[in-house]
N, C-alpha and C. Protein backbone atom coordinates (compact mmCIF):
# COMPACT_ATOMS: atom_id res chain seq x y z
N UNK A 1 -125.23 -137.53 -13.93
CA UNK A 1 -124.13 -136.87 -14.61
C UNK A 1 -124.37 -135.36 -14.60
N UNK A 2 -123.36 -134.80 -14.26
CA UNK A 2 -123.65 -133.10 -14.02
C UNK A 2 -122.91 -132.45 -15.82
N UNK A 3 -124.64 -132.27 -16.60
CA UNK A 3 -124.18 -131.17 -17.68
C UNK A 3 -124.10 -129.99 -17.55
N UNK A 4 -123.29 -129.47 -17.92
CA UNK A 4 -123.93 -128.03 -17.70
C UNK A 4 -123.85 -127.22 -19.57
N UNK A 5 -124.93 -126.58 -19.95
CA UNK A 5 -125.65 -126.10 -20.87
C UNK A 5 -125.16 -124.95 -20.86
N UNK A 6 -124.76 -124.33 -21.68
CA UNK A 6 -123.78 -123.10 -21.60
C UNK A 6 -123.82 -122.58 -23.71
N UNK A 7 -123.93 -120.87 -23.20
CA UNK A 7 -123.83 -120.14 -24.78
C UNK A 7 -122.33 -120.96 -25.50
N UNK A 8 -122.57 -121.47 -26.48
CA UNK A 8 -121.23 -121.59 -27.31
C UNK A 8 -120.33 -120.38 -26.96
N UNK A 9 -119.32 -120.87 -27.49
CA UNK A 9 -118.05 -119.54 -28.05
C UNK A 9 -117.24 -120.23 -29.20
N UNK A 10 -116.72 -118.85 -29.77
CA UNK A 10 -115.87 -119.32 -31.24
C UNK A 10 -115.38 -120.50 -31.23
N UNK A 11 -114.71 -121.10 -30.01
CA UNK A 11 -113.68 -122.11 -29.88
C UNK A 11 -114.92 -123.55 -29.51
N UNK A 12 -116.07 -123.02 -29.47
CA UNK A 12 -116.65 -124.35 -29.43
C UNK A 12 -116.98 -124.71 -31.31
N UNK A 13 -116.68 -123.99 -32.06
CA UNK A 13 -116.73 -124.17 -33.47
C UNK A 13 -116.67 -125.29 -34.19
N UNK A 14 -115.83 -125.72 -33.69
CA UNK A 14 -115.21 -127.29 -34.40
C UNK A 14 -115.49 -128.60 -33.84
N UNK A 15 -116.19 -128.28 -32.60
CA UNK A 15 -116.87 -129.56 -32.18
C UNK A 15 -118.72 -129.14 -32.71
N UNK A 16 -119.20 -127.94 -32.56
CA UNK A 16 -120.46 -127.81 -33.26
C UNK A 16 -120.65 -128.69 -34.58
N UNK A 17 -119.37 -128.09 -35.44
CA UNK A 17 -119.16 -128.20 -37.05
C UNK A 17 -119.08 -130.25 -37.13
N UNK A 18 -118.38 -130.60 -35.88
CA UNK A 18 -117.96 -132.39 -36.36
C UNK A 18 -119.95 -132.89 -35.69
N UNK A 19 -120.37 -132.16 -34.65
CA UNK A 19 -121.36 -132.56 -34.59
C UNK A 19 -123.25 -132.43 -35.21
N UNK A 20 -122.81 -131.34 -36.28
CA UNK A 20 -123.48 -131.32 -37.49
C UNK A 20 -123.43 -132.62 -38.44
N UNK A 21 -122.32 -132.92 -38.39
CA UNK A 21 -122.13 -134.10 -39.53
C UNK A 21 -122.49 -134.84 -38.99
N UNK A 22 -122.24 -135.49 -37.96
CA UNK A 22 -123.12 -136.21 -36.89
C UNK A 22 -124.29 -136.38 -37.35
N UNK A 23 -125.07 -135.65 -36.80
CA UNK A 23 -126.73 -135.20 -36.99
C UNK A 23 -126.77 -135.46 -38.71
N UNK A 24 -125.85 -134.76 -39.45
CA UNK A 24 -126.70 -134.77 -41.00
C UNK A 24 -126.41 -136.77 -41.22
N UNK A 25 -125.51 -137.52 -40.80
CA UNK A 25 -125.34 -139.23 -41.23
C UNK A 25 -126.77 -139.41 -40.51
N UNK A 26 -127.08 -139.43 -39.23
CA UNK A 26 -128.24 -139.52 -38.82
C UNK A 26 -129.54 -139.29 -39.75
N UNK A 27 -129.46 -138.39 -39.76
CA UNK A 27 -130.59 -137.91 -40.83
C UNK A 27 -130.65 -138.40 -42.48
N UNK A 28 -129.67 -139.34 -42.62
CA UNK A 28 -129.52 -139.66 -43.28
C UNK A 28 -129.22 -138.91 -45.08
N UNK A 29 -128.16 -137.96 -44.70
CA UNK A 29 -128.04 -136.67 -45.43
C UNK A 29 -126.53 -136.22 -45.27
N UNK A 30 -125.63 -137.31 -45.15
CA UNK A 30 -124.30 -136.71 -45.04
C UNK A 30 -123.77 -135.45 -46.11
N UNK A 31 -124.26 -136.18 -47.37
CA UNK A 31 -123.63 -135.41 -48.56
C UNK A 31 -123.88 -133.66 -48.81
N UNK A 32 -125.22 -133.53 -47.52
CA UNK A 32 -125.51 -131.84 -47.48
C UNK A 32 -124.94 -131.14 -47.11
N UNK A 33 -124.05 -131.54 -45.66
CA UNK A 33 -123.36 -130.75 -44.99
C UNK A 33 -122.34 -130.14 -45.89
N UNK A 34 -121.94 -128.91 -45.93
CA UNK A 34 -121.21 -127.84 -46.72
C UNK A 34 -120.60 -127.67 -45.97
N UNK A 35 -121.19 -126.51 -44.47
CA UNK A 35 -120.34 -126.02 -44.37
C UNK A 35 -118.81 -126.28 -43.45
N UNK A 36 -118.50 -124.88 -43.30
CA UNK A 36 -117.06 -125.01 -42.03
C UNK A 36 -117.26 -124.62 -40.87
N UNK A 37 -116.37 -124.82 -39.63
CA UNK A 37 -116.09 -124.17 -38.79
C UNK A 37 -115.80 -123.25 -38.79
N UNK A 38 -115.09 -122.80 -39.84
CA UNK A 38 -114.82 -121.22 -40.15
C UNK A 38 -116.27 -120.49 -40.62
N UNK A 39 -116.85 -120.83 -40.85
CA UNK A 39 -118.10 -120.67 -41.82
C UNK A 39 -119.28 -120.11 -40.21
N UNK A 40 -118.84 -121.14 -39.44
CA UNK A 40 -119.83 -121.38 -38.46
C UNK A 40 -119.25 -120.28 -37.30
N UNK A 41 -117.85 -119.77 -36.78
CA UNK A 41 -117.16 -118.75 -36.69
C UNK A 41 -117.56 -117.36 -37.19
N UNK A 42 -117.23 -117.38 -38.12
CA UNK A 42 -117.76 -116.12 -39.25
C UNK A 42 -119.31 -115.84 -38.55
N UNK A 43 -120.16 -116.36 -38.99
CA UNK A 43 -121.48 -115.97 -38.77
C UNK A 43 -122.43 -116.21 -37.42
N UNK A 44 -121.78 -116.65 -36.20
CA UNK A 44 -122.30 -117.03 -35.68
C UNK A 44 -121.57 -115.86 -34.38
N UNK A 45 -120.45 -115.65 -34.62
CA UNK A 45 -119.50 -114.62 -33.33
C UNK A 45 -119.22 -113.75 -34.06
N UNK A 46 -120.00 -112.53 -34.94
CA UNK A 46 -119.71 -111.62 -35.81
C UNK A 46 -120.92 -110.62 -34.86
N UNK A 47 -120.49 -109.05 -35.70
CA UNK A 47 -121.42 -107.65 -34.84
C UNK A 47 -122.81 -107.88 -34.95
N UNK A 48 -123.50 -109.04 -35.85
CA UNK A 48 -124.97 -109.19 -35.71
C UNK A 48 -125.02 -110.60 -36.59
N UNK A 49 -124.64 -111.52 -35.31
CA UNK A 49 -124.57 -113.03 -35.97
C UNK A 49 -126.07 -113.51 -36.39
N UNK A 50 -126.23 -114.65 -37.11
CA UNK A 50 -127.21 -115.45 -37.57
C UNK A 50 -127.70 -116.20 -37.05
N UNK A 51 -126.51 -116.82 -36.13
CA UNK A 51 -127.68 -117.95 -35.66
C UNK A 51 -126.63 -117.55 -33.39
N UNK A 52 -127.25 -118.16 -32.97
CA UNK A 52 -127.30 -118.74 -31.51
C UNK A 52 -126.97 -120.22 -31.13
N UNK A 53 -126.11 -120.59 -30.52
CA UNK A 53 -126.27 -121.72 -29.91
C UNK A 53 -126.08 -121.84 -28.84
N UNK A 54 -126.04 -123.31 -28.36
CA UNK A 54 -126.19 -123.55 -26.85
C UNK A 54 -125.14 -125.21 -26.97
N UNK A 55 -124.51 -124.90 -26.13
CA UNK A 55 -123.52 -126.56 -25.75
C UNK A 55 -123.90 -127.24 -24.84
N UNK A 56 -123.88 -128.63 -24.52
CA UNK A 56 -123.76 -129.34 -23.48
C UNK A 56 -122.46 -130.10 -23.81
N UNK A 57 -122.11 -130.17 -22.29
CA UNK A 57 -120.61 -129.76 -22.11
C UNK A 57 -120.63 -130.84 -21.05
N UNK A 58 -119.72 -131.89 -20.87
CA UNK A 58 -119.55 -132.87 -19.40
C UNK A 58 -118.38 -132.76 -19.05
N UNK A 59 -118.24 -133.07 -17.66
CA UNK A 59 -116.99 -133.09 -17.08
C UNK A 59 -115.88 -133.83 -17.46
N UNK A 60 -114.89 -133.92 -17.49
CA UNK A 60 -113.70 -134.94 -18.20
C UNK A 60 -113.68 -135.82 -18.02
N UNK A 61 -114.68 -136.63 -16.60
CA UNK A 61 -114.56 -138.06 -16.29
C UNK A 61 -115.84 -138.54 -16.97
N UNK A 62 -116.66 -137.83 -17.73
CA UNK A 62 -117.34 -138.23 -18.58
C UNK A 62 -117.44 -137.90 -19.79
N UNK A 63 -116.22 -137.70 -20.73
CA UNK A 63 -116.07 -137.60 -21.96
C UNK A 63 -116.52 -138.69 -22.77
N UNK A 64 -116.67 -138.12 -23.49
CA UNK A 64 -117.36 -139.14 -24.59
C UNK A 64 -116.21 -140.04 -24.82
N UNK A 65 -115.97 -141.89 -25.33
CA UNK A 65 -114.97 -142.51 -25.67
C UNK A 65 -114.35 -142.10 -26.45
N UNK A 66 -114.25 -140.73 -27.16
CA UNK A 66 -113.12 -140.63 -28.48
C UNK A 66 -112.69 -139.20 -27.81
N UNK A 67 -112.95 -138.82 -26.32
CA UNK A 67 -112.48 -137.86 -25.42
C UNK A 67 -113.12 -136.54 -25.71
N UNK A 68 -114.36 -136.50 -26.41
CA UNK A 68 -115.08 -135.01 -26.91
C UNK A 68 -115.76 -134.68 -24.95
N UNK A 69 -115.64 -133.54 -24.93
CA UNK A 69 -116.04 -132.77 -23.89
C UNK A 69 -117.70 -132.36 -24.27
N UNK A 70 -117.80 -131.83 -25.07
CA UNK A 70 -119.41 -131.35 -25.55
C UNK A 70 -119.93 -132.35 -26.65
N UNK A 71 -120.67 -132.87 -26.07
CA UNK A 71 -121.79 -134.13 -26.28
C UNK A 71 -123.26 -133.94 -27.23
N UNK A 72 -123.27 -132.19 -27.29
CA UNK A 72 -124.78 -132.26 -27.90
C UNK A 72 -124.50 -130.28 -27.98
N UNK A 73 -125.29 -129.68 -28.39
CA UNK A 73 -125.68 -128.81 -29.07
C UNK A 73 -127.13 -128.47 -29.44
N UNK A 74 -127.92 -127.13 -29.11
CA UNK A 74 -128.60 -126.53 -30.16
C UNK A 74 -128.26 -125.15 -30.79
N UNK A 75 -128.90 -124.82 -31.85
CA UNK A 75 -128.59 -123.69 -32.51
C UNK A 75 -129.83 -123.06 -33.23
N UNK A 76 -130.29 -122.17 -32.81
CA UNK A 76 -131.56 -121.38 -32.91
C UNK A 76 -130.45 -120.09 -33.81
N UNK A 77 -132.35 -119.01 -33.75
CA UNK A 77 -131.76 -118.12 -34.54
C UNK A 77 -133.37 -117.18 -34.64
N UNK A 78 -133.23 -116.04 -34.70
CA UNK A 78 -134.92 -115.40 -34.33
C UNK A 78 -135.35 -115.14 -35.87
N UNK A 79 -136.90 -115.30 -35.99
CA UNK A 79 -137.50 -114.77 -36.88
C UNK A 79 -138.63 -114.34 -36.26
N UNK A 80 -139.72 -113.82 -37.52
CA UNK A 80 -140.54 -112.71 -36.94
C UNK A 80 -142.49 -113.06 -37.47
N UNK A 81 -143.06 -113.02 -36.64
CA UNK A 81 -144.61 -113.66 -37.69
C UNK A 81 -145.10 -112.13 -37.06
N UNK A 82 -145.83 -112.31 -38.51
CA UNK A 82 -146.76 -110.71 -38.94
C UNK A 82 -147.96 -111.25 -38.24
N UNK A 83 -148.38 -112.24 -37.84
CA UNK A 83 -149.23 -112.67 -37.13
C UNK A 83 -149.41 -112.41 -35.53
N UNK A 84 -148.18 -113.07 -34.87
CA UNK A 84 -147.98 -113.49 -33.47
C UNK A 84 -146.60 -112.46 -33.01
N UNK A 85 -145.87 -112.02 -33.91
CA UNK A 85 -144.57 -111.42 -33.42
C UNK A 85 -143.33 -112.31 -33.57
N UNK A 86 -142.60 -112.11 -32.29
CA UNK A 86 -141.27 -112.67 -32.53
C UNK A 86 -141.35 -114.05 -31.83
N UNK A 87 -140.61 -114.80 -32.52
CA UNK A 87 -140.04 -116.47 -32.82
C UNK A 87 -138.90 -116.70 -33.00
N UNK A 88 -138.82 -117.69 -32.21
CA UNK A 88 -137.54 -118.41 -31.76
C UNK A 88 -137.22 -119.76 -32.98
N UNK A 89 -136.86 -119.99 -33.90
CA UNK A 89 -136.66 -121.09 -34.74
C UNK A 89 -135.55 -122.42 -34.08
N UNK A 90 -135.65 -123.48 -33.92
CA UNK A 90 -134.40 -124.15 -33.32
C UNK A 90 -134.13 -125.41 -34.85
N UNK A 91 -132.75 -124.73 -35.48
CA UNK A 91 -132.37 -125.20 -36.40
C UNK A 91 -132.15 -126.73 -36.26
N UNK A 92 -131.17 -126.69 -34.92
CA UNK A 92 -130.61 -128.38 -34.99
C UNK A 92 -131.03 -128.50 -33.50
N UNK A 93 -131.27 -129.75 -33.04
CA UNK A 93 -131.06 -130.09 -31.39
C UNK A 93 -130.56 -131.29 -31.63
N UNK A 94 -129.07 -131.72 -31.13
CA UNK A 94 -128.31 -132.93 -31.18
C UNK A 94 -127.45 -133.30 -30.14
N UNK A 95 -127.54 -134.88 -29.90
CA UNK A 95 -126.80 -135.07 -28.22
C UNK A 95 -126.82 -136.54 -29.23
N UNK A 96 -125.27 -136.49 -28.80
CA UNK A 96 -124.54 -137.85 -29.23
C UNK A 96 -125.31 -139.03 -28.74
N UNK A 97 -125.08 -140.07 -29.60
CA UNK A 97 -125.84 -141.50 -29.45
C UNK A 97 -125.60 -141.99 -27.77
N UNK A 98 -124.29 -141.72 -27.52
CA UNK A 98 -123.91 -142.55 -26.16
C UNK A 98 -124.59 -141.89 -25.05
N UNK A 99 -124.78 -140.30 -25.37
CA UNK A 99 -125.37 -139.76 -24.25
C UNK A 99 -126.77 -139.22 -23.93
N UNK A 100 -127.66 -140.14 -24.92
CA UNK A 100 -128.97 -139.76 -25.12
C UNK A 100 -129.55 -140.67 -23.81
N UNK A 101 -130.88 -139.75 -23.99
CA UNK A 101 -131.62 -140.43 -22.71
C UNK A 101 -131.50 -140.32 -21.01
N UNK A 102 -130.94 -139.19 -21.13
CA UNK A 102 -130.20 -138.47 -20.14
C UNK A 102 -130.57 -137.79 -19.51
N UNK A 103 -131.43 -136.70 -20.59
CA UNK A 103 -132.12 -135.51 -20.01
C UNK A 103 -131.47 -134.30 -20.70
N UNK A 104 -130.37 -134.76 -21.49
CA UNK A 104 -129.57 -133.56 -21.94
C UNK A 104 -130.37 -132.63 -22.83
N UNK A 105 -130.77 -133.51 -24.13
CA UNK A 105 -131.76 -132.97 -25.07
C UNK A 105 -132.69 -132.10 -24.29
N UNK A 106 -133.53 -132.17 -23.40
CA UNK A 106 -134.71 -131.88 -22.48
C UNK A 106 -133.57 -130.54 -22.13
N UNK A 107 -132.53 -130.72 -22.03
CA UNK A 107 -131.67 -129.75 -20.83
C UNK A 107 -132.01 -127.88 -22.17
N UNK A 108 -131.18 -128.85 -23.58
CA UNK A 108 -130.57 -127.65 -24.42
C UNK A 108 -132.17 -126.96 -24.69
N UNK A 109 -133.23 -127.84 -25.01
CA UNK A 109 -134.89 -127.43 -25.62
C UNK A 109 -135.02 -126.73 -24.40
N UNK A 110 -134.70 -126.42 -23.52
CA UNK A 110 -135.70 -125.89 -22.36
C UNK A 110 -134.62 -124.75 -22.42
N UNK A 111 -133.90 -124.84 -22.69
CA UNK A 111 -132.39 -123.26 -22.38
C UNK A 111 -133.18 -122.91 -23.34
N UNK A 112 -133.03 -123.40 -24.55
CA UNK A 112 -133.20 -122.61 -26.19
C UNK A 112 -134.80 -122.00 -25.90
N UNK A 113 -135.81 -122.51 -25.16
CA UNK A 113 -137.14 -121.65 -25.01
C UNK A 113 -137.43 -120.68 -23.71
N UNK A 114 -136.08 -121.19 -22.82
CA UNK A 114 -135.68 -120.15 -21.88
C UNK A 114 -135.34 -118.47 -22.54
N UNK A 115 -134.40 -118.82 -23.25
CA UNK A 115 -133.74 -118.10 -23.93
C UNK A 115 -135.03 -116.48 -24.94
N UNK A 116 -135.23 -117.41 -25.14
CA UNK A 116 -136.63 -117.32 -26.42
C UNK A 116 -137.46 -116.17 -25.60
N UNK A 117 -138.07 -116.63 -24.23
CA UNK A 117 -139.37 -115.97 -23.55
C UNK A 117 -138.27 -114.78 -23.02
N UNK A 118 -136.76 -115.00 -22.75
CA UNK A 118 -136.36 -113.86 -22.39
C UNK A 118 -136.15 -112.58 -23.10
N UNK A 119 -136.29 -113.16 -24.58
CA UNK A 119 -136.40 -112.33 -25.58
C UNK A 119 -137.79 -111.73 -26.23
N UNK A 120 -138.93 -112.01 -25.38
CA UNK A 120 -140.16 -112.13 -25.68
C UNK A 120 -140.41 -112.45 -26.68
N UNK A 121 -139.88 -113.76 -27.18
CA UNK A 121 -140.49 -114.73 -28.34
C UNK A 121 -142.43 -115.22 -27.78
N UNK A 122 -142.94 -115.48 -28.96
CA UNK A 122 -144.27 -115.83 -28.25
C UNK A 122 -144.31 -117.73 -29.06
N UNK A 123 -143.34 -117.74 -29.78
CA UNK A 123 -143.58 -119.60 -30.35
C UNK A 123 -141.79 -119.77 -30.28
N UNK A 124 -141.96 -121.08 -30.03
CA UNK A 124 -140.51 -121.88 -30.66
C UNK A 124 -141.29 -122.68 -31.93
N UNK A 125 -140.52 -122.73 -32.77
CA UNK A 125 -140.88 -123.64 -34.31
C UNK A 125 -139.50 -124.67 -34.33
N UNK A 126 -139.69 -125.64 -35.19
CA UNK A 126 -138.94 -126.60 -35.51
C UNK A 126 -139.28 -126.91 -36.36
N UNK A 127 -138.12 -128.20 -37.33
CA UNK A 127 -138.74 -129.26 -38.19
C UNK A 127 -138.38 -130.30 -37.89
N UNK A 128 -139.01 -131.56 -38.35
CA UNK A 128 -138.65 -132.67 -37.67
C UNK A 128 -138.90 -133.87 -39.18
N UNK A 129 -137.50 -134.57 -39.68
CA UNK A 129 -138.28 -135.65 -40.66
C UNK A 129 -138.99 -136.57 -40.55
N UNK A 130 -140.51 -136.46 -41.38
CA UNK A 130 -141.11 -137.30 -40.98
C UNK A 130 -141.05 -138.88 -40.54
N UNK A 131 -140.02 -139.51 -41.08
CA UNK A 131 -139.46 -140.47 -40.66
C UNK A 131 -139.22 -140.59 -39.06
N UNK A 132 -138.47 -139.83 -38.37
CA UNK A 132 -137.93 -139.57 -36.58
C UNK A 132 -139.09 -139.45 -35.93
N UNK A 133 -139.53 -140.87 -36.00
CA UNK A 133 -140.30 -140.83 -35.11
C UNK A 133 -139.96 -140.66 -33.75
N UNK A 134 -138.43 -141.01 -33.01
CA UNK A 134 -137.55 -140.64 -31.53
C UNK A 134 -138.04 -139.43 -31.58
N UNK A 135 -138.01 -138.79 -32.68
CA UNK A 135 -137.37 -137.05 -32.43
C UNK A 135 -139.03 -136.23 -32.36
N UNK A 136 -139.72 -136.92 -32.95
CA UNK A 136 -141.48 -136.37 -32.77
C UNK A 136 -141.92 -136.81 -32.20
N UNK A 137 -141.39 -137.59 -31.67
CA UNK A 137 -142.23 -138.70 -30.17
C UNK A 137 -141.54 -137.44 -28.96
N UNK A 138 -140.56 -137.06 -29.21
CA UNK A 138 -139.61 -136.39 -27.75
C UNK A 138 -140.10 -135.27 -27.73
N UNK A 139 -140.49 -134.35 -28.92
CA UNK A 139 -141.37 -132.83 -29.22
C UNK A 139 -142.79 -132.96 -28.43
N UNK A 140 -143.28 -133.88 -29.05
CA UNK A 140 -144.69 -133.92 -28.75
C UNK A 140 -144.55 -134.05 -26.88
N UNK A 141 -143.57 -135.03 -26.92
CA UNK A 141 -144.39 -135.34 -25.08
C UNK A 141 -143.87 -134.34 -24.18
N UNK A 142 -143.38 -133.35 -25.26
CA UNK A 142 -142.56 -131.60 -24.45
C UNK A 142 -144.24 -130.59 -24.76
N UNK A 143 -144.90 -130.96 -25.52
CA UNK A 143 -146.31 -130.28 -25.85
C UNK A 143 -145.78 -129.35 -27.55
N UNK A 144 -144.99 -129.71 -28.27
CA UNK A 144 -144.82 -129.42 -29.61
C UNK A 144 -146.31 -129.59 -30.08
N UNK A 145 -146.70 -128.83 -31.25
CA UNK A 145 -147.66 -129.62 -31.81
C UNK A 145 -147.48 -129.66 -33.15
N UNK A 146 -147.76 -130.68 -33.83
CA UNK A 146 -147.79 -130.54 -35.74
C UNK A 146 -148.62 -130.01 -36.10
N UNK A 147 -148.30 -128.87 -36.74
CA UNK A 147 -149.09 -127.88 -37.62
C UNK A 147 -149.12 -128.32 -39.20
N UNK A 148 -148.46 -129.26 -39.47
CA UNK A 148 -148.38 -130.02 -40.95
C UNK A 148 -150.09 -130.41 -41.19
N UNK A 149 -150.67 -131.19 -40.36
CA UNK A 149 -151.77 -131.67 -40.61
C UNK A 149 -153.12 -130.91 -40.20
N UNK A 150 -152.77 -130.06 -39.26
CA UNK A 150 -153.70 -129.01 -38.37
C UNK A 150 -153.75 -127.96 -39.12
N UNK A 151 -152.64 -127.38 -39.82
CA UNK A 151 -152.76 -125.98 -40.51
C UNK A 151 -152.58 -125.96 -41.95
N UNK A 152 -151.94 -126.99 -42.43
CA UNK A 152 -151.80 -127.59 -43.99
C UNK A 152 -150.19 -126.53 -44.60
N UNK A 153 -149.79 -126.29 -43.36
CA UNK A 153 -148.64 -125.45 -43.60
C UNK A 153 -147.16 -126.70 -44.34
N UNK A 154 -146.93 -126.01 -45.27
CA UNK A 154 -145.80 -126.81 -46.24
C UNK A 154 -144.19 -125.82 -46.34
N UNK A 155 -143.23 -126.64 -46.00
CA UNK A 155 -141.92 -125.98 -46.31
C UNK A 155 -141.08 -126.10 -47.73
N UNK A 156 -141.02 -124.79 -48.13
CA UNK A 156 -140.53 -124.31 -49.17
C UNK A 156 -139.06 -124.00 -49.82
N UNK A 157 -138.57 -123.75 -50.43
CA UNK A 157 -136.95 -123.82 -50.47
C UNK A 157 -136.95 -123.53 -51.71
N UNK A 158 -135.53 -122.28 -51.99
CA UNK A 158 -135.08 -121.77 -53.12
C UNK A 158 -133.55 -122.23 -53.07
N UNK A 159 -132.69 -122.85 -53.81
CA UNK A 159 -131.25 -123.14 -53.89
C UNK A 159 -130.50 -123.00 -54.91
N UNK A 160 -129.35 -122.78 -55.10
CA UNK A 160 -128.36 -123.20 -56.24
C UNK A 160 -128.95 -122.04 -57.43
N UNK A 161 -129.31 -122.74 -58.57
CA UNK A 161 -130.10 -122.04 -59.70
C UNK A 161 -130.95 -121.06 -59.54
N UNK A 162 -132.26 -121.71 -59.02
CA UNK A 162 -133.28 -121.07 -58.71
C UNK A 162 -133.14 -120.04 -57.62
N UNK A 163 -132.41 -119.72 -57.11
CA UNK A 163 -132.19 -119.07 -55.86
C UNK A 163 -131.58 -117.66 -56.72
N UNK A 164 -130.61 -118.06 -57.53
CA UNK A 164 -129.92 -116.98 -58.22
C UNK A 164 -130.91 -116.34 -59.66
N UNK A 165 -131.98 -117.22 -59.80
CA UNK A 165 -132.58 -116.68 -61.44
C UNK A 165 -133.82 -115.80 -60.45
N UNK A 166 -134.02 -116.24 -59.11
CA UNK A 166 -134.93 -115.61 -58.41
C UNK A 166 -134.12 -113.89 -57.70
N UNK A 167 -133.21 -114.10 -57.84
CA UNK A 167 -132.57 -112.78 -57.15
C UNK A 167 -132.54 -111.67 -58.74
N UNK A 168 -131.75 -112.50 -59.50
CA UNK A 168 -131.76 -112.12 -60.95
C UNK A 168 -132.81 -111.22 -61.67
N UNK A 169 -134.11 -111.37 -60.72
CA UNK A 169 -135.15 -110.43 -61.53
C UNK A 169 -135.90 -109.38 -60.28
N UNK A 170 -134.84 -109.43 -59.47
CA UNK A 170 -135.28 -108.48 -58.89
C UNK A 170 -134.85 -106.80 -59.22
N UNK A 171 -135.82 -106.10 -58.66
CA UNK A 171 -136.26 -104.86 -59.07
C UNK A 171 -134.82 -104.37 -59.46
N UNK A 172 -134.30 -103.44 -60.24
CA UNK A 172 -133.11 -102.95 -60.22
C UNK A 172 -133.13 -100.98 -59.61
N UNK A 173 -131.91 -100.75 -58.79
CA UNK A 173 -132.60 -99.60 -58.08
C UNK A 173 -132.28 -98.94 -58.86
């Protein structure tokens, strides 16, 4: 099957946005997904967007059965280690149930660290629930490694309340 892996654009918005929800039932986390397509528009095709993505995209004689053209998606976004330099983060990597096993996944991870070294990133990072074992079985045999157990590194999170009583005491200028 000929994919071809290609930068999103605005108008890929609304198939990104239905294939988030996708990924979050998977993950077993429907009720998180918030946001919009507009949301994902806004910040993503703006003068200094947030995040990056990447589509896989098939030809029309291989649309998916409910006729979707783009089958899978990633969406990165750069951060920075005071350590190593600049890093490539890859938020989501998702390729519909029917079209897994393909090579597609393999297709978007290898653009998204293409992408990365062209930017002289020196790591790609991810997360993966510990549960997916598919999805840490598919990292690892790409040479990922878990730093959970090797480095004792733990992920953290401020939201909702705490997010705002934490902004709340910051310095006033």
């Amino acid at each position: 099957m000929n994919v071809k892996v290609r930068p999103a654009t605005r108008g890929d918005c609304k198939e990104i946005s239905r294939m988030i929800s996708e990924l979050a039932v998977y993950e077993k986390m429907p009720e998180q997904v918030k946001i919009t397509h507009e949301e994902l528009e806004r910040d993503g095709f703006c003068a200094n967007p947030f995040f990056e993505c990447l589509v896989a995209e098939v030809p029309e004689e291989h649309r998916s059965k409910e006729g979707f053209p783009i089958v899978g998606y990633a969406l990165y976004f750069y951060t920075y280690s005071t350590w190593k330099g600049r890093s490539v983060y890859l938020e989501d990597l998702y390729v519909m149930p029917d079209f897994r096993g393909k090579g597609i996944g393999k297709g978007l991870l290898s653009k998204v660290a293409e992408v990365g070294k062209k930017k002289q990133c020196v790591r790609l990072q991810l997360s993966v629930l510990d549960w997916n074992t598919p999805s840490r079985d598919f990292y690892a045999a790409k040479g990922a490694q878990d730093i959970t157990a090797s480095e004792g590194w733990r992920s953290l999170r401020f939201v909702g309340q705490d997010l705002d009583n934490l902004a709340n005491e910051a310095p006033k200028d």
